[in-house]
PDB file of N, CA and C in Angstrom:
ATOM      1  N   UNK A   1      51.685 112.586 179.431  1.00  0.00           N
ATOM      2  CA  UNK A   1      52.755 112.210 178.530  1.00  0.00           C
ATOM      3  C   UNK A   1      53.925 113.163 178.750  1.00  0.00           C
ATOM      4  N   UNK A   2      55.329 112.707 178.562  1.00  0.00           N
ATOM      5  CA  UNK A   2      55.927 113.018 178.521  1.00  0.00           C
ATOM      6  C   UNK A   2      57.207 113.390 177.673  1.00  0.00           C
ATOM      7  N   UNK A   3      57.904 114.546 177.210  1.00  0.00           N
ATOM      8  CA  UNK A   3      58.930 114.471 176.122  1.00  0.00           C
ATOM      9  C   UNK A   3      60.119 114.378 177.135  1.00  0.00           C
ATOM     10  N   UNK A   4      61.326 113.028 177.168  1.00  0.00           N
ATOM     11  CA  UNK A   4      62.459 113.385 177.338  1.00  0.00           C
ATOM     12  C   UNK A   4      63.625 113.452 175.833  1.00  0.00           C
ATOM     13  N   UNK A   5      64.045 114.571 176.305  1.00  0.00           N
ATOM     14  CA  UNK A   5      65.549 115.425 175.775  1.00  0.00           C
ATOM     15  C   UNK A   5      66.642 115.242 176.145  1.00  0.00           C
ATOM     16  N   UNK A   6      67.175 114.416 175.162  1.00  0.00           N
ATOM     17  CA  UNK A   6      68.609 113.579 176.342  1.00  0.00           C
ATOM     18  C   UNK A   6      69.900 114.471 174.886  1.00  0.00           C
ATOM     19  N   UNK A   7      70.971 114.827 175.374  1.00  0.00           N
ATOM     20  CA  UNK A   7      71.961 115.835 174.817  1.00  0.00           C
ATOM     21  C   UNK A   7      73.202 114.674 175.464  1.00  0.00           C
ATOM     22  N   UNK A   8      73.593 113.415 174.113  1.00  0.00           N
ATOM     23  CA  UNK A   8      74.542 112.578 174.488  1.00  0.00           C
ATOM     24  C   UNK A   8      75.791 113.087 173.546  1.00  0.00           C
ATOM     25  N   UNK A   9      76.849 112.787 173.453  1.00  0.00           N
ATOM     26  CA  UNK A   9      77.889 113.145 172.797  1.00  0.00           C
ATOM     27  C   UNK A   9      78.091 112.003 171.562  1.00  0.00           C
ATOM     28  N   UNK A  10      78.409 112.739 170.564  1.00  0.00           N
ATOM     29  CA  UNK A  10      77.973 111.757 169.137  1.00  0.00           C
ATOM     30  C   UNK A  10      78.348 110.507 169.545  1.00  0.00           C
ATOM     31  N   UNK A  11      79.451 110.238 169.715  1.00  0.00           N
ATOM     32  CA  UNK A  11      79.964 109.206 169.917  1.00  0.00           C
ATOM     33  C   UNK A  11      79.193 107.530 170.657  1.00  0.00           C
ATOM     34  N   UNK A  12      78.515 108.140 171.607  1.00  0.00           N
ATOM     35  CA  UNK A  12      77.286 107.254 171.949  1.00  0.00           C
ATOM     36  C   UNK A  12      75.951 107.032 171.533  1.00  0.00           C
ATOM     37  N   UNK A  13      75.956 108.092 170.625  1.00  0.00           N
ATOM     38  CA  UNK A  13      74.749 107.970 169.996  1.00  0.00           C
ATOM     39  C   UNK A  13      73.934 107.286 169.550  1.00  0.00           C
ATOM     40  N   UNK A  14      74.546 106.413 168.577  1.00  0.00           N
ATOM     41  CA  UNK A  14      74.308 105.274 168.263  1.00  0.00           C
ATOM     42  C   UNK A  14      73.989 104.109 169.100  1.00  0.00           C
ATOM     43  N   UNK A  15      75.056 103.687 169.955  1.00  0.00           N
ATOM     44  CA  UNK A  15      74.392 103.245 171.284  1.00  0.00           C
ATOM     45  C   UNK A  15      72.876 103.216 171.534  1.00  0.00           C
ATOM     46  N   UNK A  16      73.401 104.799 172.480  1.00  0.00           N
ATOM     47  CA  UNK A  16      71.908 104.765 173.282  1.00  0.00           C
ATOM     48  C   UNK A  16      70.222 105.008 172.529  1.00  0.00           C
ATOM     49  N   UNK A  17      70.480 105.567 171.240  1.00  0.00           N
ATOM     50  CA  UNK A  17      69.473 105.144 169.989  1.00  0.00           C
ATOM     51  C   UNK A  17      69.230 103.624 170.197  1.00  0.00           C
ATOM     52  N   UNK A  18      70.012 102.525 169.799  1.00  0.00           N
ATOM     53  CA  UNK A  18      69.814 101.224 169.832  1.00  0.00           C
ATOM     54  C   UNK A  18      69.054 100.940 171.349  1.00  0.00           C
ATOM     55  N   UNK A  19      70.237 101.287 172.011  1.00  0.00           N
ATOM     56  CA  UNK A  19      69.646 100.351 173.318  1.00  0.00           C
ATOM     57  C   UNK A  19      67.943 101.175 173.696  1.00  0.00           C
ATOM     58  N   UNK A  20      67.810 102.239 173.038  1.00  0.00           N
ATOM     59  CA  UNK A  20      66.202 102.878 173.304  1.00  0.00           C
ATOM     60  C   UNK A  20      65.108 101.731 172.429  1.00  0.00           C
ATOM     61  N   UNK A  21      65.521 101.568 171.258  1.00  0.00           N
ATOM     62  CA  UNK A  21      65.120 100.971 170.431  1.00  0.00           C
ATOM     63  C   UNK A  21      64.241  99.707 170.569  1.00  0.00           C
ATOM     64  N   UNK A  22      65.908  99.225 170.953  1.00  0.00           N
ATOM     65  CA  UNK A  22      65.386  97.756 171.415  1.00  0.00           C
ATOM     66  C   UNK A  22      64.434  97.576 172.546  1.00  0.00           C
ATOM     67  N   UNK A  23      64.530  98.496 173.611  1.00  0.00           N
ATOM     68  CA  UNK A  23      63.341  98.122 174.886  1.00  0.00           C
ATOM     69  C   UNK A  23      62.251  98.735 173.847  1.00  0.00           C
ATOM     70  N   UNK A  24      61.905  99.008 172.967  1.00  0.00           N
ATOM     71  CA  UNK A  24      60.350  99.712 172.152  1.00  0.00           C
ATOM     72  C   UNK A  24      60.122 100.951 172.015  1.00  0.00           C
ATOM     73  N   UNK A  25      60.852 102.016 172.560  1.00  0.00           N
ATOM     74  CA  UNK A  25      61.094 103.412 172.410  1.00  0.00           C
ATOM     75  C   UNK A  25      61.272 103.796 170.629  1.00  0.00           C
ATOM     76  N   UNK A  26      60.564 104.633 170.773  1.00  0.00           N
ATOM     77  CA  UNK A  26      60.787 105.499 168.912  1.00  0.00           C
ATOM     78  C   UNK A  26      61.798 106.678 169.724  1.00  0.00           C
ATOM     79  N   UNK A  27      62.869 107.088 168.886  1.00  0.00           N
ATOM     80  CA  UNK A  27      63.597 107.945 169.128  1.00  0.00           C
ATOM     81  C   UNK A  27      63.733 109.128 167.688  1.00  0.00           C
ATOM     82  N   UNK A  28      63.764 110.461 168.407  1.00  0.00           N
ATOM     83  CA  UNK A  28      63.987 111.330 167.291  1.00  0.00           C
ATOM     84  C   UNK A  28      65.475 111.576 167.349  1.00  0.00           C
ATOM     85  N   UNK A  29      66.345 112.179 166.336  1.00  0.00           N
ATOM     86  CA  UNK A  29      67.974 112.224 166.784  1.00  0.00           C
ATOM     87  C   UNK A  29      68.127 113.240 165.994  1.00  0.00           C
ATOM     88  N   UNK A  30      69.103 114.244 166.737  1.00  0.00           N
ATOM     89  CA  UNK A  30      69.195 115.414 165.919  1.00  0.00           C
ATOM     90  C   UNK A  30      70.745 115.766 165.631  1.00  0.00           C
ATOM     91  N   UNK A  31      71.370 116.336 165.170  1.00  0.00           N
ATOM     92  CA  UNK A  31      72.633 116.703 165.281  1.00  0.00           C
ATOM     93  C   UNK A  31      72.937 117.660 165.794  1.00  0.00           C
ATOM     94  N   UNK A  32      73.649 117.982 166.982  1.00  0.00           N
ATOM     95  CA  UNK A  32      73.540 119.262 167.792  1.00  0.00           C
ATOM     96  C   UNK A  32      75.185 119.593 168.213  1.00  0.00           C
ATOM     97  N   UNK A  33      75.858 120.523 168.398  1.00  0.00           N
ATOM     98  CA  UNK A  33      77.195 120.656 168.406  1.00  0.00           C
ATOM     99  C   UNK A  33      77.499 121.505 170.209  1.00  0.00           C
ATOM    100  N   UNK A  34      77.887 120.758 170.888  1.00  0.00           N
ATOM    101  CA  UNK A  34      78.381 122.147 172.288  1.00  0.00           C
ATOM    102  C   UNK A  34      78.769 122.704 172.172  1.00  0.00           C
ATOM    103  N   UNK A  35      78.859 123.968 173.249  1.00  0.00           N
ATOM    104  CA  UNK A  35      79.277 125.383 173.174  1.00  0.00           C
ATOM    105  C   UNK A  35      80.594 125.285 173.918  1.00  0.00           C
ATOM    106  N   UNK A  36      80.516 124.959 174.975  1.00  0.00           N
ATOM    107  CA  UNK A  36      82.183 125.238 175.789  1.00  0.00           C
ATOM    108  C   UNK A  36      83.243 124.011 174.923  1.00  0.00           C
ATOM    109  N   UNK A  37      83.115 122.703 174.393  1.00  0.00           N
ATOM    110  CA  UNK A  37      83.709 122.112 173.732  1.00  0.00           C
ATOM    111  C   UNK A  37      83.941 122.122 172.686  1.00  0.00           C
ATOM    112  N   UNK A  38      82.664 122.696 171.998  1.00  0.00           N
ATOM    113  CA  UNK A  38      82.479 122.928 170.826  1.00  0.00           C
ATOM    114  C   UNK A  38      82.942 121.177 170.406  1.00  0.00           C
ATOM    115  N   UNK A  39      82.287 120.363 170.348  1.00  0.00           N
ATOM    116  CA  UNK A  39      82.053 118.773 169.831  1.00  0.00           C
ATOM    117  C   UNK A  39      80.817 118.209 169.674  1.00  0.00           C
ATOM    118  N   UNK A  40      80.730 117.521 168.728  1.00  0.00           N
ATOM    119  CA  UNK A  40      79.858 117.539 168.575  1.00  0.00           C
ATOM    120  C   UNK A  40      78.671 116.400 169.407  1.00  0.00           C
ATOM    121  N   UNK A  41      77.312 116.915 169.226  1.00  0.00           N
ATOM    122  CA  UNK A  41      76.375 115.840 170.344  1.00  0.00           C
ATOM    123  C   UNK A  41      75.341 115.737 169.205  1.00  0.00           C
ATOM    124  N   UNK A  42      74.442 114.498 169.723  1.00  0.00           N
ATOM    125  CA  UNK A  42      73.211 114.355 169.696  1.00  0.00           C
ATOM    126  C   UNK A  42      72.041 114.445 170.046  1.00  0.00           C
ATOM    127  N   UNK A  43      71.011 115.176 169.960  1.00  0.00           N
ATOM    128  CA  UNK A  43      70.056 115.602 170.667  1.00  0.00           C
ATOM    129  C   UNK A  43      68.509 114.764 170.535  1.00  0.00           C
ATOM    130  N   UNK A  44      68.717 113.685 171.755  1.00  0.00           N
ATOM    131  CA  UNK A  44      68.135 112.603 171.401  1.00  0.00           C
ATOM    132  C   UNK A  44      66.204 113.057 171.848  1.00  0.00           C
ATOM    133  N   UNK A  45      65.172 112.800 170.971  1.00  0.00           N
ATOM    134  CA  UNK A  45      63.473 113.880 171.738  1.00  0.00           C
ATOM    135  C   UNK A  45      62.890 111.542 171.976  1.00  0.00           C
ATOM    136  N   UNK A  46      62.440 111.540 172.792  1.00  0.00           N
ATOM    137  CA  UNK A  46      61.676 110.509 172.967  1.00  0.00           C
ATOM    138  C   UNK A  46      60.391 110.753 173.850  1.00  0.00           C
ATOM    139  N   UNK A  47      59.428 110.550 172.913  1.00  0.00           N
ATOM    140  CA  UNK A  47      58.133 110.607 174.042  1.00  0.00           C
ATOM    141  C   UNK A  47      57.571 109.406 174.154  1.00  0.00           C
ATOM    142  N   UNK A  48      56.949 109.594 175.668  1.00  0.00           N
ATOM    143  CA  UNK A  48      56.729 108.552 176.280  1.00  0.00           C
ATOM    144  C   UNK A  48      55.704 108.652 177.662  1.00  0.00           C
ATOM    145  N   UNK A  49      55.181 107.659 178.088  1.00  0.00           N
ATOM    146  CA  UNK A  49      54.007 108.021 178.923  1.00  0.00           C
ATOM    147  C   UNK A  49      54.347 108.250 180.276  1.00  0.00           C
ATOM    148  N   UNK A  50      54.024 108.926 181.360  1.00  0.00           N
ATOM    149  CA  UNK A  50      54.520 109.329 182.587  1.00  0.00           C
ATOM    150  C   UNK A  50      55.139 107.831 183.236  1.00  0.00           C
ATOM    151  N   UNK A  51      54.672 106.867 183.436  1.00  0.00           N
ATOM    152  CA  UNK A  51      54.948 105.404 184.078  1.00  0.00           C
ATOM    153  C   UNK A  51      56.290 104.988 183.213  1.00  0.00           C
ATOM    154  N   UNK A  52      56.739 105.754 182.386  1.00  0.00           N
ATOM    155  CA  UNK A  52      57.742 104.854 181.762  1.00  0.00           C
ATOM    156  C   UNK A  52      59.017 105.855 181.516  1.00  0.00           C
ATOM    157  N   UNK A  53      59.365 107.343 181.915  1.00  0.00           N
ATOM    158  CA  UNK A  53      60.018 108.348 182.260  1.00  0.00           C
ATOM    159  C   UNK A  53      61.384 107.588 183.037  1.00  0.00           C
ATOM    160  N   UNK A  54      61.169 106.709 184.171  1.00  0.00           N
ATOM    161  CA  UNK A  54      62.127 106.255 184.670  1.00  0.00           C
ATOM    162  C   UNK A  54      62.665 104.797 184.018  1.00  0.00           C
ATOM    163  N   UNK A  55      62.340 104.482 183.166  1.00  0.00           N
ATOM    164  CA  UNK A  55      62.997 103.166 182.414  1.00  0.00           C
ATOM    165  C   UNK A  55      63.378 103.944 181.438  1.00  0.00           C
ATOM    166  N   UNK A  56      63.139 104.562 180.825  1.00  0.00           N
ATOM    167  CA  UNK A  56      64.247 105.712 179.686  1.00  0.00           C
ATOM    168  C   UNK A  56      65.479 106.179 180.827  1.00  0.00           C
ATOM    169  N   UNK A  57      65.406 106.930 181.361  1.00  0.00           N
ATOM    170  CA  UNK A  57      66.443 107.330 182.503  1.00  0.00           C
ATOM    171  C   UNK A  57      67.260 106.604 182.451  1.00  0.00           C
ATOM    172  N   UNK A  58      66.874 105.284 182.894  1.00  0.00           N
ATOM    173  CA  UNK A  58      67.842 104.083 183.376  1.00  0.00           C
ATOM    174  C   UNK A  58      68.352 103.888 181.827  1.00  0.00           C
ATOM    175  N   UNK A  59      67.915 103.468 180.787  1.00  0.00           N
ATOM    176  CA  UNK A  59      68.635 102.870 179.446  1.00  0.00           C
ATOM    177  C   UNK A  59      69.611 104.392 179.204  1.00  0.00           C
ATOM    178  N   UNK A  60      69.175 105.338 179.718  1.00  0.00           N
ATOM    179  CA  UNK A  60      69.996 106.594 179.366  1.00  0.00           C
ATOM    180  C   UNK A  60      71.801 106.287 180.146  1.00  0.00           C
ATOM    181  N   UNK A  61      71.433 106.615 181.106  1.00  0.00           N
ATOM    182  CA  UNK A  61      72.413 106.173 182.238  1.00  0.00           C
ATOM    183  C   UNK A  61      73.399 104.809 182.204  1.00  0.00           C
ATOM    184  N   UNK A  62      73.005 104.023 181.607  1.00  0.00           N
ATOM    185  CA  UNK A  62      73.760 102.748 181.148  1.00  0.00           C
ATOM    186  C   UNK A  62      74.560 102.588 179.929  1.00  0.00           C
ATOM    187  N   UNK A  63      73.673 103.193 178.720  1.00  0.00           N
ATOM    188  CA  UNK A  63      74.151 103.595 177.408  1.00  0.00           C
ATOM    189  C   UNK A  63      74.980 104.939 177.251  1.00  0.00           C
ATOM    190  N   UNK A  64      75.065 105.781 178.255  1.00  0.00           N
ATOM    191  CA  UNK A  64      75.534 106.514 178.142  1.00  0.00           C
ATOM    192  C   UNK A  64      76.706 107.567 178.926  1.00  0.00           C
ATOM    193  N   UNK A  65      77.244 106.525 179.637  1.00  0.00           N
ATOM    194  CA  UNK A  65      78.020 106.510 180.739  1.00  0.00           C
ATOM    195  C   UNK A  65      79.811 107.727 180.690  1.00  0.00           C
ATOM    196  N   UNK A  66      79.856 108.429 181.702  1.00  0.00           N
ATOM    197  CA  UNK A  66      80.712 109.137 181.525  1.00  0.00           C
ATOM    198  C   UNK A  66      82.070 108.463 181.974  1.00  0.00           C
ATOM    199  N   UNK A  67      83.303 109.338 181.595  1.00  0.00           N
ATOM    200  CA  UNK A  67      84.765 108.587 181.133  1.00  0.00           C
ATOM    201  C   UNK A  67      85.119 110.197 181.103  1.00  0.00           C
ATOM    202  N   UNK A  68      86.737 109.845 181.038  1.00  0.00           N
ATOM    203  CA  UNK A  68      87.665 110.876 181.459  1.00  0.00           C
ATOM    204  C   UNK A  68      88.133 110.950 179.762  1.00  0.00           C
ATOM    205  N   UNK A  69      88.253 112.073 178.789  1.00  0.00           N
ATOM    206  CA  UNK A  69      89.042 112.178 177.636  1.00  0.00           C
ATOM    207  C   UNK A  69      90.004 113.362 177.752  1.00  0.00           C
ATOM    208  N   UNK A  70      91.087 113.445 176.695  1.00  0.00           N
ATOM    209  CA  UNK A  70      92.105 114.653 176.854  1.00  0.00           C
ATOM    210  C   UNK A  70      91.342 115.333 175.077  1.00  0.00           C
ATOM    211  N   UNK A  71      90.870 116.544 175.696  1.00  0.00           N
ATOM    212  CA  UNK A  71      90.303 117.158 174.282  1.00  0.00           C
ATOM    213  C   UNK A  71      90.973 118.697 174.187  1.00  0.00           C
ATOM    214  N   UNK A  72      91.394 118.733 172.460  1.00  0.00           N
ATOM    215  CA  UNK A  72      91.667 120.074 172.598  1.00  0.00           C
ATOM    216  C   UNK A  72      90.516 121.729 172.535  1.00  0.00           C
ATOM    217  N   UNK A  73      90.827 121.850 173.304  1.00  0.00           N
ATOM    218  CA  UNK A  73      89.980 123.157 173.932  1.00  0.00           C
ATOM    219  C   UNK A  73      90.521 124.768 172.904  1.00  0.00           C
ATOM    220  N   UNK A  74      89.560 124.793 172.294  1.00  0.00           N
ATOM    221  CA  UNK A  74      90.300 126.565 171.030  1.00  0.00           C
ATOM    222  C   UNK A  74      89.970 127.579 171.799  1.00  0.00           C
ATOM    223  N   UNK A  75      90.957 128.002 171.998  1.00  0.00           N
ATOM    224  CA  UNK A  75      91.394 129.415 172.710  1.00  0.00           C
ATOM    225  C   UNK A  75      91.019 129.848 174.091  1.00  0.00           C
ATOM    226  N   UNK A  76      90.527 130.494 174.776  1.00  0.00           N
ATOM    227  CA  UNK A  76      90.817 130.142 176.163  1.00  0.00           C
ATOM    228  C   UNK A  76      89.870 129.607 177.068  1.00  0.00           C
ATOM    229  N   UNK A  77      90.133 129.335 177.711  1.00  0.00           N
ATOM    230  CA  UNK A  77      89.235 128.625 179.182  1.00  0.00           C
ATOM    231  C   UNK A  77      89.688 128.831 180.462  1.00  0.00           C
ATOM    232  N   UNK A  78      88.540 129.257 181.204  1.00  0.00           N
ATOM    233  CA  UNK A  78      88.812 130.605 182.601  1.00  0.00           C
ATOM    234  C   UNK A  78      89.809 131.360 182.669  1.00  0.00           C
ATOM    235  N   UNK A  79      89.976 132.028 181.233  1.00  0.00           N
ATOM    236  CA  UNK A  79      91.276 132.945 181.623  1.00  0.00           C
ATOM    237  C   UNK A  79      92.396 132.937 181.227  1.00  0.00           C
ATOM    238  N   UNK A  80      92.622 131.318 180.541  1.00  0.00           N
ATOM    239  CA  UNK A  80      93.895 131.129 179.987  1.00  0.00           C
ATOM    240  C   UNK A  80      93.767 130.131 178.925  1.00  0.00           C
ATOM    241  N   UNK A  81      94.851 130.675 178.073  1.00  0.00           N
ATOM    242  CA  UNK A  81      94.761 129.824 176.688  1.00  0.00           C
ATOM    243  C   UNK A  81      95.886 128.580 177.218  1.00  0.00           C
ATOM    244  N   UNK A  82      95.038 127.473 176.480  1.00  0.00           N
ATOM    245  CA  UNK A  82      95.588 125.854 176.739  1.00  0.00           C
ATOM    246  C   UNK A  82      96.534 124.976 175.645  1.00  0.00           C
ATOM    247  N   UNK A  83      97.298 125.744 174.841  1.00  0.00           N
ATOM    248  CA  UNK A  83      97.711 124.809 173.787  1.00  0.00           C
ATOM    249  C   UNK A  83      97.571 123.275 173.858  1.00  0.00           C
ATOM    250  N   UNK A  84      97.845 122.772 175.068  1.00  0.00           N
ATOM    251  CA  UNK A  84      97.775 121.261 175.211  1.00  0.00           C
ATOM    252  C   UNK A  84      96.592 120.697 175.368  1.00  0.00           C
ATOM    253  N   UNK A  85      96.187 119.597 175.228  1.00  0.00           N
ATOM    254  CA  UNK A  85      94.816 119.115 175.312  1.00  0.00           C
ATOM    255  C   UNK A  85      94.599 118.835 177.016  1.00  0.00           C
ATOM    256  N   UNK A  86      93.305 119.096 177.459  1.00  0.00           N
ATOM    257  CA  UNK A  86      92.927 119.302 178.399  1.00  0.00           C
ATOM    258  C   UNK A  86      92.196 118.093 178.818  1.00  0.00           C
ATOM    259  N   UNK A  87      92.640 117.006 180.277  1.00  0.00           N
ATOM    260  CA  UNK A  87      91.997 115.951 180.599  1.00  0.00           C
ATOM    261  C   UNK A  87      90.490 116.610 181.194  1.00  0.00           C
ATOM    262  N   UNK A  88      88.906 116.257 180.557  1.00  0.00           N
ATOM    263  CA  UNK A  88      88.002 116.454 181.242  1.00  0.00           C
ATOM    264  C   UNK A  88      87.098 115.178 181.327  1.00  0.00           C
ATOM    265  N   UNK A  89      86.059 115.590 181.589  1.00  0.00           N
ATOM    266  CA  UNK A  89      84.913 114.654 181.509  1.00  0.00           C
ATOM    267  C   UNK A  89      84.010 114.404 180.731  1.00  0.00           C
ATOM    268  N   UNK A  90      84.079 113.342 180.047  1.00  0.00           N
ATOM    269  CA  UNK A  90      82.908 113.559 178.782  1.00  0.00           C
ATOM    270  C   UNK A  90      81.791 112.321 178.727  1.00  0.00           C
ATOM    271  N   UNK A  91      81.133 112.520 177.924  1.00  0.00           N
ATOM    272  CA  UNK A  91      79.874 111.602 178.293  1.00  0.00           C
ATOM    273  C   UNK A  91      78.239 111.335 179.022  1.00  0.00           C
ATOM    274  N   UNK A  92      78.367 110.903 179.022  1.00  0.00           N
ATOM    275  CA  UNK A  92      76.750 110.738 180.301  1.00  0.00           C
ATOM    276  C   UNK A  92      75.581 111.505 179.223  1.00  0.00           C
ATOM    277  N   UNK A  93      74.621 111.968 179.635  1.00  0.00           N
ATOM    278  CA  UNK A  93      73.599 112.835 178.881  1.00  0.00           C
ATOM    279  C   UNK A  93      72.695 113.500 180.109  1.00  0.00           C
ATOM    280  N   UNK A  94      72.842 114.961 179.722  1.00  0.00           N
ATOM    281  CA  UNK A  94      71.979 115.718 180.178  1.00  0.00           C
ATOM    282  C   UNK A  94      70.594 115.520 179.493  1.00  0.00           C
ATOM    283  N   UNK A  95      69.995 115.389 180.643  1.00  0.00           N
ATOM    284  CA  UNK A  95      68.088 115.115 180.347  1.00  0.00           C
ATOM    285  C   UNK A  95      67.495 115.915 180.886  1.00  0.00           C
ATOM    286  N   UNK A  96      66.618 116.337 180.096  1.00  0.00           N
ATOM    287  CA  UNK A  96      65.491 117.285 180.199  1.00  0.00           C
ATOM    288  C   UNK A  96      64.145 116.334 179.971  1.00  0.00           C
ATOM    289  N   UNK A  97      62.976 116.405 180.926  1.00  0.00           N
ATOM    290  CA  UNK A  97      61.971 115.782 181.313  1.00  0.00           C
ATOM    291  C   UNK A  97      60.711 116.860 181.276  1.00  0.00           C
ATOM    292  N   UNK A  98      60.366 116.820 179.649  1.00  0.00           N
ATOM    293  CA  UNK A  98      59.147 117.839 179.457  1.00  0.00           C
ATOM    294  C   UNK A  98      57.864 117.985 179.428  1.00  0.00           C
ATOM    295  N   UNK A  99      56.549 118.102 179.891  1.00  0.00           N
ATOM    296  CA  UNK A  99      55.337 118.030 179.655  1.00  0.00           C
ATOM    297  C   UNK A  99      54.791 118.045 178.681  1.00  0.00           C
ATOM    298  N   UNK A 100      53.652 116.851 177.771  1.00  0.00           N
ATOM    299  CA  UNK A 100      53.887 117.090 176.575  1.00  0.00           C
ATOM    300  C   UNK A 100      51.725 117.765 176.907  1.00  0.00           C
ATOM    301  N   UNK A 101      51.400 118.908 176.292  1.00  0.00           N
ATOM    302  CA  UNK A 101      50.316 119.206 176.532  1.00  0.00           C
ATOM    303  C   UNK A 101      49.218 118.869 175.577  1.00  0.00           C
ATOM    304  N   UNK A 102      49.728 118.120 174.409  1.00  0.00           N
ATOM    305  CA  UNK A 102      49.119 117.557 173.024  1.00  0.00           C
ATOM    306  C   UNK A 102      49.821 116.788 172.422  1.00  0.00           C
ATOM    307  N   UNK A 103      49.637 115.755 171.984  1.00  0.00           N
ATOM    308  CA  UNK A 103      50.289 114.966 171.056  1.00  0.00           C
ATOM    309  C   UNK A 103      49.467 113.778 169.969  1.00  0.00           C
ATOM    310  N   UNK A 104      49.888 114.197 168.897  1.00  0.00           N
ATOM    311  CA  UNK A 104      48.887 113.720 167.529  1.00  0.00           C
ATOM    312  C   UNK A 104      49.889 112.561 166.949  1.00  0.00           C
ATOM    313  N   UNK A 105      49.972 111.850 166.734  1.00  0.00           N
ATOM    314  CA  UNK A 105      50.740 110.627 165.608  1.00  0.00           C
ATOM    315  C   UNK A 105      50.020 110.725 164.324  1.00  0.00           C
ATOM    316  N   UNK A 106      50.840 110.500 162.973  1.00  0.00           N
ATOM    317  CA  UNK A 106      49.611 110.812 161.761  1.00  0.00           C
ATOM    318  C   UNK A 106      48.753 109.928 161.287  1.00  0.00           C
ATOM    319  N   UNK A 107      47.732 110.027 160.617  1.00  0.00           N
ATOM    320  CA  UNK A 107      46.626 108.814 160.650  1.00  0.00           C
ATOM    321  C   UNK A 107      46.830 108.090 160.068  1.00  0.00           C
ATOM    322  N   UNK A 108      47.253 106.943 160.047  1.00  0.00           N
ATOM    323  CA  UNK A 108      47.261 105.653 159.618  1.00  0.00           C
ATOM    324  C   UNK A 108      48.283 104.880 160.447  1.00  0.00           C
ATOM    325  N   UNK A 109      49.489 106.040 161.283  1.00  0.00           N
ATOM    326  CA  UNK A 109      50.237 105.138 160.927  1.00  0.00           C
ATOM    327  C   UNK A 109      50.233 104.304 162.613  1.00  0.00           C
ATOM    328  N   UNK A 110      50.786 103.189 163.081  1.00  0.00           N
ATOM    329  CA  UNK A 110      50.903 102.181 163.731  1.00  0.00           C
ATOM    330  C   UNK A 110      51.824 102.737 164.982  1.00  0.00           C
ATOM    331  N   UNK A 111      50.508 102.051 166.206  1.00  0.00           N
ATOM    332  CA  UNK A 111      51.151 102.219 167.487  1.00  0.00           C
ATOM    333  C   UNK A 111      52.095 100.939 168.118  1.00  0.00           C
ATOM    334  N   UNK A 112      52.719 102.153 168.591  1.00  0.00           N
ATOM    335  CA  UNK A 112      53.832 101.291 169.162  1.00  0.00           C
ATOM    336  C   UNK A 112      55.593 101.369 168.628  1.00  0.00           C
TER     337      UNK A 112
END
């Protein structure tokens, strides 16, 4: 079994929650904020069985697709402060693909 850790930007969140959803995925969702942007993300935990690691991937990658935004950046970046908003890249989700070495569901409740 496996835990993936997908770190999407709020804004898709919702999204890629749904589109997990709907293929049968349970999703955990956390509220998580970045450090160099400081904006805020979602820190999406889904476990799931080794054979099915790459169909999460893929609903990740589709739902969660990167795009060019102009964001303002507080105080400096490599060296120099930016008053103006800065065109970068935002979007997509960093995934983390974890070993799960135990995993219990509580008793009663329903697989799947």
């Amino acid at each position: 079994m496996k835990m993936i850790m997908a770190i999407v930007q709020a804004d898709d969140a919702h999204k890629v929650t749904q589109a997990l959803n709907e293929a049968g995925y349970r999703v955990t969702r956390m509220a998580t904020q970045g450090g160099w942007l400081r904006r805020e993300n979602a820190t999406l935990l889904v476990g799931v069985e080794d054979t099915r690691v790459d169909d999460v991937l893929r609903i990740l990658r589709k739902a969660a697709q990167r795009r060019m935004a102009y964001v303002n950046v507080p105080g400096e970046v490599m060296g120099a402060y930016h008053p103006q908003p800065l065109e970068v890249e935002v979007g997509g989700a960093t995934v983390f693909v974890l070993n799960v070495e135990r995993f219990e569901r509580p008793a009663g409740e329903a697989k799947g």
